[in-house]
Protein backbone atom coordinates (compact mmCIF):
# COMPACT_ATOMS: atom_id res chain seq x y z
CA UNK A 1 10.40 -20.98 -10.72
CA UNK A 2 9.42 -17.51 -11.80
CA UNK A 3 11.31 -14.07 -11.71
CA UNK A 4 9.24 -11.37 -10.06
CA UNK A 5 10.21 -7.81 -10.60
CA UNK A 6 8.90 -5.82 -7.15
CA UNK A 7 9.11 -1.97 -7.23
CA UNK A 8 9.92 -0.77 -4.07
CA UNK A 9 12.17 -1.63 -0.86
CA UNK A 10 9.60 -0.47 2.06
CA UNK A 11 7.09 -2.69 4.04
CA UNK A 12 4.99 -4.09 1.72
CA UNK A 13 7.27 -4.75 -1.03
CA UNK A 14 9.88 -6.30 1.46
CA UNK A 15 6.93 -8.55 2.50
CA UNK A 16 5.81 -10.16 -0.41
CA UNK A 17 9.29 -10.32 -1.44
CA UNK A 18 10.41 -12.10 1.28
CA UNK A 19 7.05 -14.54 0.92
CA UNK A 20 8.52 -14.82 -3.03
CA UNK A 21 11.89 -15.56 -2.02
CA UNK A 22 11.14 -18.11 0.56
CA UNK A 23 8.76 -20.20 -1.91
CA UNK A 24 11.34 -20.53 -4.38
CA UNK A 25 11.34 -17.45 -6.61
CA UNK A 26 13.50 -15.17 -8.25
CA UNK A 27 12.97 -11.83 -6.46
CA UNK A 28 14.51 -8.42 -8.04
CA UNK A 29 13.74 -5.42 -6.03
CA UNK A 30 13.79 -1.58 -7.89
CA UNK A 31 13.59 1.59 -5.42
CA UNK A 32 15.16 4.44 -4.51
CA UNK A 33 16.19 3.72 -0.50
CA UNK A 34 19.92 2.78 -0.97
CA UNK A 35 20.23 1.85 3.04
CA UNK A 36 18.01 -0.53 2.11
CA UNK A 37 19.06 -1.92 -1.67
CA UNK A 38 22.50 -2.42 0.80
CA UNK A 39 21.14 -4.38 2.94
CA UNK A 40 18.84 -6.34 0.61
CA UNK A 41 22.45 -7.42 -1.35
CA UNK A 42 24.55 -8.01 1.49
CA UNK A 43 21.98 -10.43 2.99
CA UNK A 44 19.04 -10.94 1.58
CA UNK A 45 15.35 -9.93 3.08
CA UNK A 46 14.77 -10.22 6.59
CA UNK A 47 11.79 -11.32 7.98
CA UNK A 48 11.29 -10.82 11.49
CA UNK A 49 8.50 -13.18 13.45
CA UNK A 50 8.46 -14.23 17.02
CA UNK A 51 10.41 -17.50 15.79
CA UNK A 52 13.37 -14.93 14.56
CA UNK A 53 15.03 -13.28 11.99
CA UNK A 54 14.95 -15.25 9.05
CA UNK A 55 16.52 -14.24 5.36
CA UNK A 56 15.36 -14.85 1.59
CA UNK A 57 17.65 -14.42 -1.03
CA UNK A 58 16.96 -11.09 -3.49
CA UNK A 59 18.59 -8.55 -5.52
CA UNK A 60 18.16 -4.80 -5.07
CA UNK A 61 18.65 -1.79 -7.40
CA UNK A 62 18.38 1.60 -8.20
CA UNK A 63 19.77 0.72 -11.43
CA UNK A 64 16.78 -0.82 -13.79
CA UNK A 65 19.56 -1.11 -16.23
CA UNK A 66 21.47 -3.73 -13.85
CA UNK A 67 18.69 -6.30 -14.36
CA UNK A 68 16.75 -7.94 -17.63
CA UNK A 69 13.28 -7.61 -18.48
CA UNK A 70 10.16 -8.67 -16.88
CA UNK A 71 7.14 -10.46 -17.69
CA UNK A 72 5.81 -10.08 -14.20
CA UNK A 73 5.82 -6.55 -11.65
CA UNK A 74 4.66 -5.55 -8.72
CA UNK A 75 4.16 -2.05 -7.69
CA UNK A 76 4.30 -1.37 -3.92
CA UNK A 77 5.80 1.89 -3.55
CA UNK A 78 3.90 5.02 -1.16
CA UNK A 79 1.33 7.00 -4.16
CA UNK A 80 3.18 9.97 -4.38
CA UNK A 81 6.31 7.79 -5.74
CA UNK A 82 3.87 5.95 -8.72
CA UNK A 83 5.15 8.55 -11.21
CA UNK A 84 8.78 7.36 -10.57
CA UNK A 85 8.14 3.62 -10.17
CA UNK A 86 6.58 4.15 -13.57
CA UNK A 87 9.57 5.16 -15.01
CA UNK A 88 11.81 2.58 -13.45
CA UNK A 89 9.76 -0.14 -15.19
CA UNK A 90 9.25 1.44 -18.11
CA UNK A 91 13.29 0.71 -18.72
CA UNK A 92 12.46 -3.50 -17.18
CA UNK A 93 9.14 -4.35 -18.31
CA UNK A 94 8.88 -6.72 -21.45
CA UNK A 95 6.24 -5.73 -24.01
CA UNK A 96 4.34 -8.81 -22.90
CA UNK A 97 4.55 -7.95 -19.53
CA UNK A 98 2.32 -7.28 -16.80
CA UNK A 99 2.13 -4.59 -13.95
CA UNK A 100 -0.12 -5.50 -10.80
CA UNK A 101 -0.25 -2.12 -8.07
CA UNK A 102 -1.45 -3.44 -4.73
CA UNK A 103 -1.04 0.17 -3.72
CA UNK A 104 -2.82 2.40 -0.89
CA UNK A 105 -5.20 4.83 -2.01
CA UNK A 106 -7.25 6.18 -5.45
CA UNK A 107 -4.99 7.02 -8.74
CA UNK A 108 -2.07 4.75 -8.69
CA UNK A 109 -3.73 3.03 -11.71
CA UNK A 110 -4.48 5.35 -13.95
CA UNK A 111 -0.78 6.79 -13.32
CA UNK A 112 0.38 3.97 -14.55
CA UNK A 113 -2.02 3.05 -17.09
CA UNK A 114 -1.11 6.26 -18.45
CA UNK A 115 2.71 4.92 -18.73
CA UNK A 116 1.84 1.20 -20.51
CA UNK A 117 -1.68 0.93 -21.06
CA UNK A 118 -4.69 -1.23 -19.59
CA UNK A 119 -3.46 -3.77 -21.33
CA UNK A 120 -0.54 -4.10 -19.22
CA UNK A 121 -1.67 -2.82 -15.52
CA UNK A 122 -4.06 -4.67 -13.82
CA UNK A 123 -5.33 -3.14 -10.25
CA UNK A 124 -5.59 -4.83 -7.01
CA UNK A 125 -6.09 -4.12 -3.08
CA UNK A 126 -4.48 -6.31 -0.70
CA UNK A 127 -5.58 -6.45 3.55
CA UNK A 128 -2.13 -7.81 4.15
CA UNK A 129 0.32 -5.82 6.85
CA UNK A 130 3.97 -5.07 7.57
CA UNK A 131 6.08 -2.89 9.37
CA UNK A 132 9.38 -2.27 7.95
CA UNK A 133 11.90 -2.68 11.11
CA UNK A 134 14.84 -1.21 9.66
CA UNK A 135 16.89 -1.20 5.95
CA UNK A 136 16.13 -4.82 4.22
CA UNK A 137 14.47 -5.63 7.59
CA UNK A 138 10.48 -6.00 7.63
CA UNK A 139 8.31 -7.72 10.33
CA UNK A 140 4.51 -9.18 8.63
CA UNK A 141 1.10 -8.02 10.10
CA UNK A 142 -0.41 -11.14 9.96
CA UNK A 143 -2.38 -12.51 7.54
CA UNK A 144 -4.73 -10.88 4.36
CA UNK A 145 -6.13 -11.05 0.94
CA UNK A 146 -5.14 -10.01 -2.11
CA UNK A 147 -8.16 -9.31 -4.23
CA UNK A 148 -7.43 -8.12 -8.12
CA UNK A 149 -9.72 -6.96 -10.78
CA UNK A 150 -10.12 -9.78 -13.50
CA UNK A 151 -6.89 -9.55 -16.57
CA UNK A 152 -6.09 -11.34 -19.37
CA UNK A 153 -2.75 -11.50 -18.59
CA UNK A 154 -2.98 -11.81 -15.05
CA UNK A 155 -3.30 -15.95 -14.57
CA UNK A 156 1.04 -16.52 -14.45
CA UNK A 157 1.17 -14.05 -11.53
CA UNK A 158 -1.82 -15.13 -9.77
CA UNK A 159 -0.74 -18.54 -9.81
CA UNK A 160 2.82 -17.35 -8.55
CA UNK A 161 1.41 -15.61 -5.85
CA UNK A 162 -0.83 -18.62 -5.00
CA UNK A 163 2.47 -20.93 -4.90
CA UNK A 164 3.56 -18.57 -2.31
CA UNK A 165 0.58 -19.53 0.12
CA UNK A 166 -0.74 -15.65 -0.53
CA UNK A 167 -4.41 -16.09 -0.71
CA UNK A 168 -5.67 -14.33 -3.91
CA UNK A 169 -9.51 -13.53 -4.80
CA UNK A 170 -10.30 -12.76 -8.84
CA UNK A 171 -13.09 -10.13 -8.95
CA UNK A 172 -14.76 -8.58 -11.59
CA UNK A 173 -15.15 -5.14 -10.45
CA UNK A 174 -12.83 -3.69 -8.21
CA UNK A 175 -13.34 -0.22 -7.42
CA UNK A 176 -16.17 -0.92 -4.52
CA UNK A 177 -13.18 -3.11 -2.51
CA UNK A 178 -10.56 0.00 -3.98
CA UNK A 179 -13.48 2.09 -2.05
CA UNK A 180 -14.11 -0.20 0.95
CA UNK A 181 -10.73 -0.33 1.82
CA UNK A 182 -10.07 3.61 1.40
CA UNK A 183 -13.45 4.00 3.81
CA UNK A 184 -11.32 2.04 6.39
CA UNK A 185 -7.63 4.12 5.90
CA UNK A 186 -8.83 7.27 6.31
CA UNK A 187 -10.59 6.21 9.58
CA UNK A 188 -7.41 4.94 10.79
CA UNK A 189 -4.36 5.92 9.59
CA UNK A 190 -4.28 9.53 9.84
CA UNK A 191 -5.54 9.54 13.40
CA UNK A 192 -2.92 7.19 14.48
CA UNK A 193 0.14 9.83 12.52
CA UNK A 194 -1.87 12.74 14.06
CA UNK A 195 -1.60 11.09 17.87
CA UNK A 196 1.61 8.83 17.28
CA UNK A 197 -0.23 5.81 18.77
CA UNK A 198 -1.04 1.89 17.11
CA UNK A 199 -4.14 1.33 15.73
CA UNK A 200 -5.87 -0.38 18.69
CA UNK A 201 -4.55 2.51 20.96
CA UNK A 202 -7.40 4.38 18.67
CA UNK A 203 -9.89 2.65 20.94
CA UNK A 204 -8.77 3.74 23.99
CA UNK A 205 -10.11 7.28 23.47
CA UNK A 206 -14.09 7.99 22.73
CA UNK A 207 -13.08 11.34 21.12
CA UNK A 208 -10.57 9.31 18.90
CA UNK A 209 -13.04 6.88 18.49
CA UNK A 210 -15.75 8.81 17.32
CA UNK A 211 -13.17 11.07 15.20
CA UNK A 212 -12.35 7.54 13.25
CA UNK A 213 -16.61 7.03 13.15
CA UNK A 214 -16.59 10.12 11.52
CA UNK A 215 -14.13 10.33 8.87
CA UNK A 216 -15.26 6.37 7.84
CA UNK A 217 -19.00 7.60 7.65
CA UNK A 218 -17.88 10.59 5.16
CA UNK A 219 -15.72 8.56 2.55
CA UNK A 220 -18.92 6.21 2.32
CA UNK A 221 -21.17 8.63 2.17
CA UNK A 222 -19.01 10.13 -0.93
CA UNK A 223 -18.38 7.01 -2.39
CA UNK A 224 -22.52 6.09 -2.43
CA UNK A 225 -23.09 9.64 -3.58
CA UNK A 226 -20.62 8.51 -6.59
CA UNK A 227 -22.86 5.06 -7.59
CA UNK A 228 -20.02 2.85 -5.84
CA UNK A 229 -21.77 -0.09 -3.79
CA UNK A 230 -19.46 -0.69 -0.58
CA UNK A 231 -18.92 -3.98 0.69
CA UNK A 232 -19.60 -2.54 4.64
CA UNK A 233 -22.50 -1.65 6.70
CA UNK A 234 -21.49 0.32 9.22
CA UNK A 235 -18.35 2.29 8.05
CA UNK A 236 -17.91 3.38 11.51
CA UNK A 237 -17.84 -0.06 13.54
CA UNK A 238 -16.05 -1.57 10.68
CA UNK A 239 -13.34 0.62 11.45
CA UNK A 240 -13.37 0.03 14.83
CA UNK A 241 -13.42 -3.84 14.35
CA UNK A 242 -9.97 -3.11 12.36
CA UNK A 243 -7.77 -1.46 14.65
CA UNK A 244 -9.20 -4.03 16.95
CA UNK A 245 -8.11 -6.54 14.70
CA UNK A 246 -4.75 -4.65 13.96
CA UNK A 247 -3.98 -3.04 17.25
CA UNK A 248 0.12 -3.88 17.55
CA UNK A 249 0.25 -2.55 14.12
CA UNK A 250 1.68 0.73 13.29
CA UNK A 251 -0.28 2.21 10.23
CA UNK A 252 1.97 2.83 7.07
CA UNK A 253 1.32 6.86 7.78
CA UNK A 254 2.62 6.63 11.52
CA UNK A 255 6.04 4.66 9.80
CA UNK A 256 6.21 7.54 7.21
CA UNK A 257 5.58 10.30 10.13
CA UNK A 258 8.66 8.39 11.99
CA UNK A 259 11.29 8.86 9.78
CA UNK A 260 10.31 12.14 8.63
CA UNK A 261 8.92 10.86 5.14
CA UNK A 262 6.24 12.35 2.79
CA UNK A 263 3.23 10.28 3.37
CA UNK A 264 0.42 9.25 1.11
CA UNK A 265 -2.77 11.63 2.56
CA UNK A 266 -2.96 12.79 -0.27
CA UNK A 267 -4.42 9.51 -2.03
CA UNK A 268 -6.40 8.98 1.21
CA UNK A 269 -8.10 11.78 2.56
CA UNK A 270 -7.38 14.27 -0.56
CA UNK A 271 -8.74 11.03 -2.28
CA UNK A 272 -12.07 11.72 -0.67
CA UNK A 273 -12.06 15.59 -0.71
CA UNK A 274 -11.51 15.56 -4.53
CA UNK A 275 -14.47 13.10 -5.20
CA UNK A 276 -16.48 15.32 -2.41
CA UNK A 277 -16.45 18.29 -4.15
CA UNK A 278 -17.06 16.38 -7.77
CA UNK A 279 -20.34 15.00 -6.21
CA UNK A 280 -20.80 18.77 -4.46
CA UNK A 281 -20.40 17.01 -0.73
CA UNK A 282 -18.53 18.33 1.53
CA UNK A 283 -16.18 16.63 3.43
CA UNK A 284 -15.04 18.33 6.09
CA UNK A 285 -13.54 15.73 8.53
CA UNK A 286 -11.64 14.02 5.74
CA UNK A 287 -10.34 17.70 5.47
CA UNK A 288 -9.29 18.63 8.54
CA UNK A 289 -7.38 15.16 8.84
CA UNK A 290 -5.51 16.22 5.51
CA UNK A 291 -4.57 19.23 6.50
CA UNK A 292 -3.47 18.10 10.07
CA UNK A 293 -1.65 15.77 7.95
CA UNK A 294 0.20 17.46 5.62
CA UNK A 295 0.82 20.41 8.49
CA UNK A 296 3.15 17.82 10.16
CA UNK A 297 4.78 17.22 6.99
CA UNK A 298 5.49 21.04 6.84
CA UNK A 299 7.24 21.11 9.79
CA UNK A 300 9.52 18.42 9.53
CA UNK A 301 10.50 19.42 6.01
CA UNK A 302 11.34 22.86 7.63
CA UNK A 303 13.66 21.39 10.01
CA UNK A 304 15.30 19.57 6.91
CA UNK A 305 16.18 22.62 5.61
């Protein structure tokens, strides 16, 4: 039996929580959203399928001081919250210990790299999906793949994560499926936060559709400009063959847009911008998406004022 230490209480760390939990191991969860720590306590994690609500035994904290160290973390917390998650397991994470992000976007890494060292952080992307349905509360998005780039120190977690049926994929460069995946996002999530709709509702509209087409054919276009060797074709049919794949699924942006939350456009499309304008290539769909983006956020944290 292992301990895991997960930072976060949204989607994705409720998920692989609740996959922890229900194979047996010790699950201690470290965020911020004290609705959901609550809940977490009172009952466990709840994981909603079409069989019913089922729950997993965990603890929840805002408190890093309320639980011991850890060998073993996971990072699943929105980008612009890797600074804090940093610090939280800076105060739980044994000297020996080891920090796996499986977050969205470019720079969560080197944030925390920056904190413990690359000793201790190891990087890795995962295609798995969930849709958090309320505090403590998360329903999955089907099935994925964790892929992680190669670590000494990595073998106890990957076999953990292996125990819990997850399927896991050693590689020994990640940055092109870092890239590959970021290629995909920025096709699809901030379209679906711009027009409120799930991702297969993206393929209902040949404007929408062509939008996504665009903004997938940019990112690779940047990212082959940069040396990095993408593991897709056609960016823009790939994306398509995703929200087909996905289409009940309501894109981690679209959840953040919902409840009025800062969302993570800046590690998508600011992701690409950035690089862009390293490489001198403009990137002007990527841009306007951003900015569309982040011009909802404005007005929502106006009417919180």
């Amino acid at each position: 039996m292992a301990e895991i230490t997960i930072i976060g209480t949204g989607a994705m760390a409720l998920y692989f929580g609740g996959r922890l939990a229900a194979a047996g191991e010790v699950v201690r969860l470290l965020g911020s959203w004290q609705e959901g720590i609550d809940a977490i306590n009172r009952k466990g994690i709840c994981v909603v399928s079409s069989a019913g609500k089922r729950y997993f035994p965990a603890e929840a904290s805002a408190d890093p001081g309320k639980f011991p160290s850890t060998h073993m973390a996971l990072v699943l917390v929105k980008s612009w919250q890797t600074k804090g998650a940093a610090r939280l397991l800076a105060e739980v994470l044994h000297p020996d210990g080891i920090v796996l992000t499986l977050q969205n976007g470019l720079g969560n890494a080197e944030i925390l790299t920056a904190e413990f060292g690359e000793e201790q952080v190891a990087q890795g992307v995962t295609t798995y999906g969930a849709t958090v349905q309320g505090p403590g509360t998360v329903c999955p998005g089907g099935e994925g793949v964790i892929s992680v780039q190669q670590h000494p120190k990595l073998a106890p977690l990957i076999q953990t994560l292996r125990h819990c049926d997850l399927e896991v994929q050693e590689v020994s460069d990640i940055t092109s499926i870092l890239w590959s995946k970021l290629v995909i996002n920025v096709a699809i999530n901030p379209l679906t936060g711009i027009l409120g709709v799930k991702n297969g509702s993206l393929l209902d509209s040949p404007a929408a559709t062509k939008i996504m087409g665009l903004a997938a054919r940019e990112a690779a276009e940047v990212a082959s400009v940069m040396g990095i060797k993408l593991n897709i074709k056609d960016p823009g049919r790939k994306a398509e063959r995703v929200a087909a794949a996905t289409a009940e699924n309501l894109s981690s942006l679209l959840q953040d847009i919902r409840r009025n939350a800062p969302t993570e456009i800046d590690s998508l499309c600011g992701s690409v911008v950035r690089s862009g304008r390293m490489v001198d290539l403009p990137t002007p769909v990527n841009e306007i998406l951003m900015l569309m983006i982040q011009a909802k956020e404005d007005f929502y944290k106006e009417s919180q004022l």
